[in-house]
N, C-alpha and C. Protein backbone atom coordinates (compact mmCIF):
# COMPACT_ATOMS: atom_id res chain seq x y z
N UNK A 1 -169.19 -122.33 55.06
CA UNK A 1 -168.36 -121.33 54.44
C UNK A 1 -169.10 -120.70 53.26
N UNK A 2 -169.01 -119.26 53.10
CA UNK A 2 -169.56 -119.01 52.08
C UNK A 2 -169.08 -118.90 50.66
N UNK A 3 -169.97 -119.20 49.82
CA UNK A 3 -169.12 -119.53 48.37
C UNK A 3 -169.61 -118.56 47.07
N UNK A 4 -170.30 -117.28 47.88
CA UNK A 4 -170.66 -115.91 47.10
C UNK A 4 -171.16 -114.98 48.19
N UNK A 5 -170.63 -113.75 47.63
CA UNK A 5 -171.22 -112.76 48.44
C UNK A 5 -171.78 -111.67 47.67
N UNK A 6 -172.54 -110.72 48.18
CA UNK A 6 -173.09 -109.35 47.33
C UNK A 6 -172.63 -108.50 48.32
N UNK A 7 -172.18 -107.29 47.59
CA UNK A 7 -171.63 -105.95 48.33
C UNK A 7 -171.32 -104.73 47.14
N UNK A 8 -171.51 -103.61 47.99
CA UNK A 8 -171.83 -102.88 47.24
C UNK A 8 -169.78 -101.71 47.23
N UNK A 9 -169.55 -101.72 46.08
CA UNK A 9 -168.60 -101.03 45.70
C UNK A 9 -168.40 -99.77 44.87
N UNK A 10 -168.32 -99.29 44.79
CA UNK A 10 -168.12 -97.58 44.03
C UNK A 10 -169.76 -97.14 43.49
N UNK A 11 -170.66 -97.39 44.59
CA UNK A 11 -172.02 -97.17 44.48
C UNK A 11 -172.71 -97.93 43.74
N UNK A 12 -171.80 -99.02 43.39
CA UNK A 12 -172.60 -100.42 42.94
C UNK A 12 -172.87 -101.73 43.19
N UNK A 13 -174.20 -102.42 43.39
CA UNK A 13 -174.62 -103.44 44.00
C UNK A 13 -173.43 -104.66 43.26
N UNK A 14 -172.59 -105.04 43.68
CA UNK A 14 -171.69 -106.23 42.90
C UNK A 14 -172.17 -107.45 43.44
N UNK A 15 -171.65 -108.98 42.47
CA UNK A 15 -172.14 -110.00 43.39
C UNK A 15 -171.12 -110.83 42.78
N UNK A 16 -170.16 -111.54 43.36
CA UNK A 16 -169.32 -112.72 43.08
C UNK A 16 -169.34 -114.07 44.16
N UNK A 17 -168.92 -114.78 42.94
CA UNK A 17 -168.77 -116.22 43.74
C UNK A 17 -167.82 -116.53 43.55
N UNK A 18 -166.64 -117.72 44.78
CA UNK A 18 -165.31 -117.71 44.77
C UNK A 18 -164.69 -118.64 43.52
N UNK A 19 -166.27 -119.18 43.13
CA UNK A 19 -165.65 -120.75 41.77
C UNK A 19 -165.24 -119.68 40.91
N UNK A 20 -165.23 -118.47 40.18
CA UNK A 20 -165.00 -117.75 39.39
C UNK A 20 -163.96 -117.29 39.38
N UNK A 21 -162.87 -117.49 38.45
CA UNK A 21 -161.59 -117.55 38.30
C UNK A 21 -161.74 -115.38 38.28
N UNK A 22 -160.24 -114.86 39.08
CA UNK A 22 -160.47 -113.64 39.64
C UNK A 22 -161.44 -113.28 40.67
N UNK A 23 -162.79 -114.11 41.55
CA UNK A 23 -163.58 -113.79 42.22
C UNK A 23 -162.31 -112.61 43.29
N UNK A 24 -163.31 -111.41 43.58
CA UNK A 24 -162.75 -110.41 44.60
C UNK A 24 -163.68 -110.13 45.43
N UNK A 25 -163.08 -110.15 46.90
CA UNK A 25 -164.18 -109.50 48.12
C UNK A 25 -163.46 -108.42 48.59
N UNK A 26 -164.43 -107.52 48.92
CA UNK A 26 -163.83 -105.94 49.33
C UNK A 26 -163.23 -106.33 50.93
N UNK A 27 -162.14 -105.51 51.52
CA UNK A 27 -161.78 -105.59 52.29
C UNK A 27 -161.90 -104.10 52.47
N UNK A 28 -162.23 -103.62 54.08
CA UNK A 28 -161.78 -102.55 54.49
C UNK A 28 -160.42 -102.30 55.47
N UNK A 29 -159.59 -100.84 54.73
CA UNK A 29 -158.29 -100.93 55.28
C UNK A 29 -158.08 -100.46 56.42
N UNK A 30 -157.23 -99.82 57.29
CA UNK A 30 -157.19 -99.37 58.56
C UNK A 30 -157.61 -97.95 58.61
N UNK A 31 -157.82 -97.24 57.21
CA UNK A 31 -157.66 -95.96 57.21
C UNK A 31 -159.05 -95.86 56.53
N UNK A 32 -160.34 -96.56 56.86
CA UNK A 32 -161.18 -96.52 55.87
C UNK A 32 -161.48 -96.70 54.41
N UNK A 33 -160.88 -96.98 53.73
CA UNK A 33 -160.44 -97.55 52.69
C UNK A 33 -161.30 -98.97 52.27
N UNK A 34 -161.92 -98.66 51.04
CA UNK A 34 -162.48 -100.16 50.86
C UNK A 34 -161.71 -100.13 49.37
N UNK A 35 -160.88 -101.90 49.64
CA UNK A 35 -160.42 -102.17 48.48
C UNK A 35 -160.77 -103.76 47.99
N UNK A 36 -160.51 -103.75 46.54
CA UNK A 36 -160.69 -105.27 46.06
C UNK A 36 -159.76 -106.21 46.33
N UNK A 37 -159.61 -107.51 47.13
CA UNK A 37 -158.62 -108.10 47.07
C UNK A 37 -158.66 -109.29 46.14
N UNK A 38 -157.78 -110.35 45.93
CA UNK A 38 -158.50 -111.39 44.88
C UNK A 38 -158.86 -112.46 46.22
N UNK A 39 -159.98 -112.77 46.11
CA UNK A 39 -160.53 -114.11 47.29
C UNK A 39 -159.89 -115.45 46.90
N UNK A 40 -158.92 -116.07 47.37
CA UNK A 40 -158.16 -117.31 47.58
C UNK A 40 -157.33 -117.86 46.24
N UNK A 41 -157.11 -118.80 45.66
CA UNK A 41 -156.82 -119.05 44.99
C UNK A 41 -156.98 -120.36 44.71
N UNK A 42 -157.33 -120.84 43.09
CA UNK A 42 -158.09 -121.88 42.48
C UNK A 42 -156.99 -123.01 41.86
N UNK A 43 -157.23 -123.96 41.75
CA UNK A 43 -156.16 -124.67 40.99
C UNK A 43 -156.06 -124.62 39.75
N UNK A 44 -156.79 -123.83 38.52
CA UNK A 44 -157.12 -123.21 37.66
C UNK A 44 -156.51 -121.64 37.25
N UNK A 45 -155.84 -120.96 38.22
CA UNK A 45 -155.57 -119.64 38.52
C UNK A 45 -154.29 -119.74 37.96
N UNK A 46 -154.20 -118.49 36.88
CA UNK A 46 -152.49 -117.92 36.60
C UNK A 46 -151.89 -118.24 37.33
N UNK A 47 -152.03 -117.60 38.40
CA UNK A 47 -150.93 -117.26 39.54
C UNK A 47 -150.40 -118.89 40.25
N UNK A 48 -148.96 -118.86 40.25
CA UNK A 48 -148.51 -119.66 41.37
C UNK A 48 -147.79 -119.07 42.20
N UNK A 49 -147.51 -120.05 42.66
CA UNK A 49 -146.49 -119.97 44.22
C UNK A 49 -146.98 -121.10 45.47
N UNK A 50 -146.62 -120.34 46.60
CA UNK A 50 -147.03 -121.28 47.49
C UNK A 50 -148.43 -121.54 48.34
N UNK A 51 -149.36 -120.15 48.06
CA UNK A 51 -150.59 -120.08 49.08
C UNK A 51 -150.94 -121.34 48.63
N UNK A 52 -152.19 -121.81 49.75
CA UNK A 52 -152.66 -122.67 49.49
C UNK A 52 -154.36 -122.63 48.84
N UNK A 53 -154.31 -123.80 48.06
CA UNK A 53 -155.45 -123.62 47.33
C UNK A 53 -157.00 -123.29 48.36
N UNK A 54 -157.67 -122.52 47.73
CA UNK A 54 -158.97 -122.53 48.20
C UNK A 54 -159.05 -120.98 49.37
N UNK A 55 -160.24 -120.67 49.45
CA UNK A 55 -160.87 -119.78 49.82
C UNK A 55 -160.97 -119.46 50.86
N UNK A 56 -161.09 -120.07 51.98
CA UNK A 56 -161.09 -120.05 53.22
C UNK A 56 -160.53 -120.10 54.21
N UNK A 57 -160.24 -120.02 55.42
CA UNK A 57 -158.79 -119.99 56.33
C UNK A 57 -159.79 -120.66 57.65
N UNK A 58 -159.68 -121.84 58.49
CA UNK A 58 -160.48 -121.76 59.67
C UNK A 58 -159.64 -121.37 60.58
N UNK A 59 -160.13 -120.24 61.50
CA UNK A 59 -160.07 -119.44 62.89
C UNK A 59 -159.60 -120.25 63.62
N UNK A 60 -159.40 -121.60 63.78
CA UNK A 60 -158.16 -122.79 64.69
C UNK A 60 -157.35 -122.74 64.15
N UNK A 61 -157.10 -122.88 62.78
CA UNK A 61 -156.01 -123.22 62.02
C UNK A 61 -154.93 -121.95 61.80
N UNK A 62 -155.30 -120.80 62.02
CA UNK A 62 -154.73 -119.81 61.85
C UNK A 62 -154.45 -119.66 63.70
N UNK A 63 -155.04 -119.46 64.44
CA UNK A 63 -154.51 -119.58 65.92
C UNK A 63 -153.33 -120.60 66.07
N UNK A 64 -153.48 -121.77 65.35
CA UNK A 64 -152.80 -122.81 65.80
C UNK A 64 -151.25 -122.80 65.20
N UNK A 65 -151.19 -121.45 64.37
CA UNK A 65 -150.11 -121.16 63.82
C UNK A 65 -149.82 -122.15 62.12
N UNK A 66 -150.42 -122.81 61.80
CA UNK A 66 -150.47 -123.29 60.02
C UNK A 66 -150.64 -121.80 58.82
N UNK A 67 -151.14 -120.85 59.45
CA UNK A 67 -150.73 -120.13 58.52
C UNK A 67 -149.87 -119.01 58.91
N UNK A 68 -149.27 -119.26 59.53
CA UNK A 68 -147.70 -117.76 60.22
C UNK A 68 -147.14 -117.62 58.92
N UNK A 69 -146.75 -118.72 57.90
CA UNK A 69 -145.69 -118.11 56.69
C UNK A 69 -146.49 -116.88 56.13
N UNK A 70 -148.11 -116.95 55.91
CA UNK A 70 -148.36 -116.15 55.17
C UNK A 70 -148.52 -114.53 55.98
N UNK A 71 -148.19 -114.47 57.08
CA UNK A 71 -148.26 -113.18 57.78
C UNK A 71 -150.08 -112.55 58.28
N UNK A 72 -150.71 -113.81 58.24
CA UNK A 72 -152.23 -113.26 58.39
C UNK A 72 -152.59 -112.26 59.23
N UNK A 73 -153.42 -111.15 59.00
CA UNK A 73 -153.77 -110.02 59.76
C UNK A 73 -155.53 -110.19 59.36
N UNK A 74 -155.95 -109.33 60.54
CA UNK A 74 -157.55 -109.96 60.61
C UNK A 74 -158.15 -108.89 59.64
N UNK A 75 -159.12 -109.06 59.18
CA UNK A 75 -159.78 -107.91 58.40
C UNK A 75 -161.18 -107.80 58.08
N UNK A 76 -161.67 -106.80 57.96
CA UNK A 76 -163.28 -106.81 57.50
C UNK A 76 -164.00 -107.01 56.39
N UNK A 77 -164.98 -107.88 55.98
CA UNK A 77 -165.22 -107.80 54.79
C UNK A 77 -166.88 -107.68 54.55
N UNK A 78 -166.87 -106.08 53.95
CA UNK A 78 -168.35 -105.45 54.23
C UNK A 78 -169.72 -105.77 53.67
N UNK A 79 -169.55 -107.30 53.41
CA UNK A 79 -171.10 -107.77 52.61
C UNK A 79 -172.15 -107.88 53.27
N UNK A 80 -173.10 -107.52 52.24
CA UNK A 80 -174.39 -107.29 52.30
C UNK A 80 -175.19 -108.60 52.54
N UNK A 81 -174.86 -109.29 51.71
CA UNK A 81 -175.05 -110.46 52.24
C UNK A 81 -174.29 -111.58 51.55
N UNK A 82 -174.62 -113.04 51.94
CA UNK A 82 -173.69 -114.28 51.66
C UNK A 82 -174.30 -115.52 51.06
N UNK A 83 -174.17 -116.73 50.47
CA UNK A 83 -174.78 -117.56 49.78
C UNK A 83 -173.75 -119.04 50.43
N UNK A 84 -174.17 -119.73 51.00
CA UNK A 84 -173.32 -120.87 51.54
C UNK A 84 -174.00 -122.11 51.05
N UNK A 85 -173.68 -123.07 50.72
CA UNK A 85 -174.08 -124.64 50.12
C UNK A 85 -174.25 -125.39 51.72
N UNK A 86 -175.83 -126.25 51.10
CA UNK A 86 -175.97 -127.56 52.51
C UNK A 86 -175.38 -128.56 51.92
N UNK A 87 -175.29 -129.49 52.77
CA UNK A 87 -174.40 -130.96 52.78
C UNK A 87 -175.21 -131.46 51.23
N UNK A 88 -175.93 -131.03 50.77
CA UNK A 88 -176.14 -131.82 49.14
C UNK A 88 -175.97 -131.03 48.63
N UNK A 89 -174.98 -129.86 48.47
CA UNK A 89 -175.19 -128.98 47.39
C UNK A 89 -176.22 -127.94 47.66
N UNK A 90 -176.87 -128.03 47.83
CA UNK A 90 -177.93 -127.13 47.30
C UNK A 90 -177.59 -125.52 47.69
């Protein structure tokens, strides 16, 4: 899973990682539209409610119906490129 991405937004090279409280990845909308969304949520984060913590969603788990409350719809997200951790960290 990746845990930073670089992409470029209002003609600028951006680069976030998801440990960063507010981290945002651009999504594109149906109408062409590229917008910021906030990427997952931290146990550290203002915000409550019910999502569940963390960044990622796996492609079984969302087929398998565990996330229907949240209404998931598929979407694009236009990075340039990505930064993922091996089994030590690195």
């Amino acid at each position: 899973m990746p845990i930073g991405v670089i992409y470029r937004f209002d003609q600028k090279e951006c680069a976030c990682r998801f440990c960063r409280p507010g981290a945002r990845l651009p999504v594109l909308t149906r109408d062409g539209e590229m917008r910021l969304l906030l990427w997952g949520r931290r146990r550290l984060d203002a915000c409550h409610g019910d999502f569940p913590f963390g960044g990622w969603a796996r492609l079984h788990n969302i087929q398998g119906g565990r996330w229907n409350r949240f209404n998931p719809v598929p979407v694009k997200i236009p990075a340039q490129a990505f930064v993922e951790q091996d089994v030590s960290g690195q």
